[in-house]
Every structure is written in structure tokens, then in C-alpha cells.
Protein backbone atom coordinates (compact mmCIF):
# COMPACT_ATOMS: atom_id res chain seq x y z
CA UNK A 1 -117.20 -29.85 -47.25
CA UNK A 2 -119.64 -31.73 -44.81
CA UNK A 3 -117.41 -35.08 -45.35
CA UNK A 4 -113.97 -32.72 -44.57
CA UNK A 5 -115.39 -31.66 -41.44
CA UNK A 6 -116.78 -34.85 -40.17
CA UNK A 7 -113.52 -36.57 -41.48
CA UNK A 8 -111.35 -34.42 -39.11
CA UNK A 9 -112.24 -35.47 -35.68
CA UNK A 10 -111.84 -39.33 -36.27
CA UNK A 11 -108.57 -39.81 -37.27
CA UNK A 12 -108.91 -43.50 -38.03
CA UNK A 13 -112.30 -42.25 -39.91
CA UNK A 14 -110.23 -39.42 -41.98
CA UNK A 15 -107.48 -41.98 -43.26
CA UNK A 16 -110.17 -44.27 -44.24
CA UNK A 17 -111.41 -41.33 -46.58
CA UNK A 18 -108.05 -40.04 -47.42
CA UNK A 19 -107.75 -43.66 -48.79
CA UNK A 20 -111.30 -43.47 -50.76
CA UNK A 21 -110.81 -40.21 -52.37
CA UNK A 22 -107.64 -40.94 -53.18
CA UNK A 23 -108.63 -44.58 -55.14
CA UNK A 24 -111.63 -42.42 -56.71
CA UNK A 25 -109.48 -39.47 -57.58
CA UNK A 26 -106.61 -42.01 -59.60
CA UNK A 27 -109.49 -44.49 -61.39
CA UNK A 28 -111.24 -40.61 -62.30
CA UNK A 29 -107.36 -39.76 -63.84
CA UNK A 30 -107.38 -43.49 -65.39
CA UNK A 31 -110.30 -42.37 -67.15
CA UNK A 32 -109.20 -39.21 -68.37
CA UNK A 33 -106.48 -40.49 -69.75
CA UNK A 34 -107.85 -43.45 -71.48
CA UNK A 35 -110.13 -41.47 -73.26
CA UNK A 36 -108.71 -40.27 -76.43
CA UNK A 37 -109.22 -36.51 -77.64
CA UNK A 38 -110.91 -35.45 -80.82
CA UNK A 39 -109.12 -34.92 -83.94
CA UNK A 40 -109.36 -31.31 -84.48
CA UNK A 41 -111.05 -29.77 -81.11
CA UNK A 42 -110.53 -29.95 -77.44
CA UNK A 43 -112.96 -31.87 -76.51
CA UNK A 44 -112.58 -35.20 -74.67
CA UNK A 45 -115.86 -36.94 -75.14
CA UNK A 46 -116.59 -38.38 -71.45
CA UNK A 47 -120.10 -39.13 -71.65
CA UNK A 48 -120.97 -42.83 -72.90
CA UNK A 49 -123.76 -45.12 -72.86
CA UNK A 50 -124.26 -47.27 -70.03
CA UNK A 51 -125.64 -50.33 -71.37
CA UNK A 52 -127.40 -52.62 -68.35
CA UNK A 53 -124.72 -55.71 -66.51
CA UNK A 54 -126.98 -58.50 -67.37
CA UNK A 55 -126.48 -59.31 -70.99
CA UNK A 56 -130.00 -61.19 -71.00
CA UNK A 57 -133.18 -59.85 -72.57
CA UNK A 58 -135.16 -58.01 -69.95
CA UNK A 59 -138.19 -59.91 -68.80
CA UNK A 60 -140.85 -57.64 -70.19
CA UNK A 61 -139.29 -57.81 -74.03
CA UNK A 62 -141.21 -60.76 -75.65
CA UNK A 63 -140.11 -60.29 -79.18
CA UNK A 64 -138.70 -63.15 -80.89
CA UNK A 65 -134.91 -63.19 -82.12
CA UNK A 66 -136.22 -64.43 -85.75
CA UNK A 67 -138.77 -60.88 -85.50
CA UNK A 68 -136.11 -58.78 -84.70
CA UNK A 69 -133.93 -59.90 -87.35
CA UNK A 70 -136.55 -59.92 -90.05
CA UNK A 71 -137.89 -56.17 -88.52
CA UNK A 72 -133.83 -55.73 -88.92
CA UNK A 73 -133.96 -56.55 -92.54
CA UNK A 74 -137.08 -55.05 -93.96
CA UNK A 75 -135.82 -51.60 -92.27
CA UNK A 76 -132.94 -51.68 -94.15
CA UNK A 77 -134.32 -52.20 -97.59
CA UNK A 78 -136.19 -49.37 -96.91
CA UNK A 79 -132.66 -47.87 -96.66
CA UNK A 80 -132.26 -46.89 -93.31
CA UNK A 81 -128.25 -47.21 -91.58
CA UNK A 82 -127.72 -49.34 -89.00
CA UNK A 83 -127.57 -46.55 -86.00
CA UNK A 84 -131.22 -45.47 -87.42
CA UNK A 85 -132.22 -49.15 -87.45
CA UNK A 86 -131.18 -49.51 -83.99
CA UNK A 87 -132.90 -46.29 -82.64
CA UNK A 88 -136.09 -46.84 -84.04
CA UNK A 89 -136.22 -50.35 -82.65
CA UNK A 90 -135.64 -48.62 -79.13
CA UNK A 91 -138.22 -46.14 -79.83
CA UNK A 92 -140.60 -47.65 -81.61
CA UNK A 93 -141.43 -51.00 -81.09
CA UNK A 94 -139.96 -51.63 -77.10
CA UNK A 95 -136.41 -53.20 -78.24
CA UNK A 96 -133.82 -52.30 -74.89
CA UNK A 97 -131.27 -53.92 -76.95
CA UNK A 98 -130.46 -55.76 -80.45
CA UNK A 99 -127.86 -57.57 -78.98
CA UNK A 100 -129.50 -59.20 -76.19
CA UNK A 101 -132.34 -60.61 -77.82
CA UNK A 102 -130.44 -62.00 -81.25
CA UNK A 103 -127.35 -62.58 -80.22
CA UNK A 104 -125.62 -60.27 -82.71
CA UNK A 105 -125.28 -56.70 -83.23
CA UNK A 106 -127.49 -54.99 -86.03
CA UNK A 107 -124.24 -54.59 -88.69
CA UNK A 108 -123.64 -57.87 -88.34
CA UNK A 109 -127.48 -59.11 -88.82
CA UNK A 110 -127.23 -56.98 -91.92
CA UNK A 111 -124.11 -58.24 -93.20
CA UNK A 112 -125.43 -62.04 -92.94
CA UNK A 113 -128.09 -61.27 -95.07
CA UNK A 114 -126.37 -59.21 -97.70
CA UNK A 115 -127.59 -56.17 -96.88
CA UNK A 116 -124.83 -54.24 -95.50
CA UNK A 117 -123.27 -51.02 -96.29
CA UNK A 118 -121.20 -50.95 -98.58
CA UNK A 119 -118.75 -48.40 -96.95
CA UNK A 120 -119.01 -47.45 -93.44
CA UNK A 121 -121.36 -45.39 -91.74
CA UNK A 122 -119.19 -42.57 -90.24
CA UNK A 123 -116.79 -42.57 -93.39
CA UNK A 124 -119.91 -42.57 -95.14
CA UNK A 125 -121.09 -39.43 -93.71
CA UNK A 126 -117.77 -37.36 -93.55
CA UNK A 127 -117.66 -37.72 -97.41
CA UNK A 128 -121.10 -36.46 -97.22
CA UNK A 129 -120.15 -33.43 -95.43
CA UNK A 130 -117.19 -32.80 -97.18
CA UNK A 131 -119.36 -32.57 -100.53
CA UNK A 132 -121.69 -30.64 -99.07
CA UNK A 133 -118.71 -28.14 -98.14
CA UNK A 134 -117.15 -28.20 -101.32
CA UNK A 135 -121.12 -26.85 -102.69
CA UNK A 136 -120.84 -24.78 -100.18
CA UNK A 137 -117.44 -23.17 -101.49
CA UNK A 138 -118.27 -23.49 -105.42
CA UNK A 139 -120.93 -20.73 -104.28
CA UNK A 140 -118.91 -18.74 -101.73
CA UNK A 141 -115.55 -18.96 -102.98
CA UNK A 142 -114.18 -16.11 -100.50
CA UNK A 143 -115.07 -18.27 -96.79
CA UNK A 144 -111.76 -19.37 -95.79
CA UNK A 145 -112.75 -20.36 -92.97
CA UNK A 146 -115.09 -23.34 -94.35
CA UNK A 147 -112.62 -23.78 -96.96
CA UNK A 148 -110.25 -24.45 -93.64
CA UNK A 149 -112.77 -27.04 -92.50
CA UNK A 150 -112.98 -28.66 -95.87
CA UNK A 151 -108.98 -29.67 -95.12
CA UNK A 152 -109.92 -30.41 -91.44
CA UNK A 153 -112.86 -33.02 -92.82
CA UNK A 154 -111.38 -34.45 -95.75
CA UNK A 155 -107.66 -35.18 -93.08
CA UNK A 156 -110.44 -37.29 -90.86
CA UNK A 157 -111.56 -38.83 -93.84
CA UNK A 158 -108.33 -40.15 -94.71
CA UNK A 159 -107.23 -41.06 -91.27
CA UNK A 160 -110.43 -42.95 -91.52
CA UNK A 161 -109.75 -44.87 -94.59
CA UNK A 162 -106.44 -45.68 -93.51
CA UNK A 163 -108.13 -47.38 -90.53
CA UNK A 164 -111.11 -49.49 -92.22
CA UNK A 165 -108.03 -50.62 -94.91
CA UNK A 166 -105.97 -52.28 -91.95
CA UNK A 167 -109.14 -53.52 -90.73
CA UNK A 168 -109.78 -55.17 -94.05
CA UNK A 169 -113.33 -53.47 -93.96
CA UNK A 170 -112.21 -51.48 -97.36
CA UNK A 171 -111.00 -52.87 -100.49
CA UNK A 172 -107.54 -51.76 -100.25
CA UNK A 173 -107.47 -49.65 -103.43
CA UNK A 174 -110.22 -48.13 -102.16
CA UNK A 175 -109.28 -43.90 -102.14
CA UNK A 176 -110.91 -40.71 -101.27
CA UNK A 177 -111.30 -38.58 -104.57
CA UNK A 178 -112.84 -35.28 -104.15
CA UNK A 179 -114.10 -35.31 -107.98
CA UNK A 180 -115.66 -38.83 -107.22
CA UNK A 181 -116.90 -38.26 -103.92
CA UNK A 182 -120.43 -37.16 -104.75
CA UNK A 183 -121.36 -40.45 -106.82
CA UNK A 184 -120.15 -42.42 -103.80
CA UNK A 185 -122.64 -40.60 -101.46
CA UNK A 186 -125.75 -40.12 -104.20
């Protein structure tokens, strides 16, 4: 309101703004519609990270690259997923950023040494909650609702697969079986 009322008794000053609000306003509806919706909800998801412009390690991180990676690796036998790898790094032992110090994202570190996951991490844990839900329904057979959600889960699970086959991430006669589901998560 205070930049309105300032903005109409210069008119050179007011077109000036018209012009900034108006660039603002169209890179703000850029935005909106770059962003792509979630499957089954309204949401748009407009919060990201916002990871630091210099792609160097900061000046007070003095770990090694060959530390990190072997940190990497002994975290992962323990059997922890990459996201829970990188996380604990940040929170534990004062790493801003895999990527910075080594050069290569944690998957990737994991995946040189043999130690990657065998199916990806969000497929991994959609089939997890979709055999959770189907417990869930063996013991209340009469919540349609969840039994609703089971079809919502199990359609993202598919659209998933679908995706990590054309990405050659999934063997591709790899397929989602409901009956099978539970070994693949055990």
C-alpha cells in the first residue's frame, strides 16, 4: 500500500514500478506454471531447497573427499538410503553438501562402489506403503476409503515404474505384483 501511494505522485517513478511488478508478477506465473501438480491432491509443491551459488566447499568444511566417500560407504552397509545418508552427514558430522566436497552426488558414490539400491528409493517406499495398506485392509475389510487409497498408491506406483523403465534404471521386466510386493520390501 505504502509503495501505491508513493508510486502515484511521480509519474515517471509509478511506470518504473508498473514495469517491476509487472516482470515480478509474470516470472511469479512462470513459476506456477512450471511447477507440476501432485498426482492425486491439489497441492502444487512450491517450496524447494535453495542450495548456496558457489558450487565450492565452504571454507570452514575441512573434510576430505576420500572421508566423505568412505563415511558414505560404511553408512550404507549399515543399511541406511541415500536421503538418510545425506541428512545425517548434514547433521551430524558438519557436511553443507555431498556434492561439493566429492564431486558426485551420494547415489552415485554408492553405485561406484556396489552398494546401491537395488530399486529406487521413492518406488521403494510406495510399495512399502501399499503393503502396509493392504495389512491394513486384510484386518478392516469394510474401510473403503483406505481401500480407495490402496488404488490411488499402487496407480503412482505404476506411473513410477513406467518412468525408472524408460530411464533404464529398472530391468524392463521388472512389474509391480501385489502378492510379491512384501518380499521386495522385507
Amino acid at each position: 500500500a505504502n509503495l501505491i501511494t508513493v508510486c502515484s505522485t511521480d509519474p515517471i517513478f509509478s511506470a518504473k514500478a508498473l514495469h517491476v511488478s509487472c516482470c515480478l508478477g509474470s516470472s511469479l506465473l512462470d513459476r506456477q506454471a512450471a511447477t507440476m501438480g501432485r498426482m492425486h491432491s491439489k497441492g502444487k509443491g512450491m517450496s524447494s531447497s535453495a542450495l548456496p551459488y558457489k558450487r565450492t566447499p565452504p571454507s570452514w568444511c575441512k573434510t576430505t573427499p576420500t572421508e566423505v566417500t568412505e563415511h558414505i560407504c560404511k553408512l550404507a552397509k549399515k543399511g541406511m538410503t541415500p536421503s538418510q545418508i545425506g541428512v545425517l552427514l548434514r547433521d551430524s558430522h558438519g557436511i553443507p553438501q555431498v556434492t561439493s566436497i566429492t564431486g558426485s552426488k551420494v547415489l552415485r558414490i554408492l553405485k561406484g562402489h556396489g552398494l546401491g539400491p537395488e530399486i529406487p528409493e521413492d518406488l521403494y517406499f510406495l510399495i512399502k506403503k501399499a503393503v502396509s495398506m493392504r495389512k491394513h485392509l486384510e484386518r478392516n475389510r469394510k474401510d473403503k476409503d483406505g481401500k480407495f487409497r490402496l488404488i490411488l498408491i499402487e496407480s503412482r506406483i505404476h506411473r513410477l515404474a513406467r518412468y525408472y523403465k524408460k530411464a533404464k534404471k529398472l530391468p524392463p521386466t521388472w512389474k509391480y505384483e501385489s502378492s510379491t510386493a512384501s518380499a521386495l520390501v522385507a
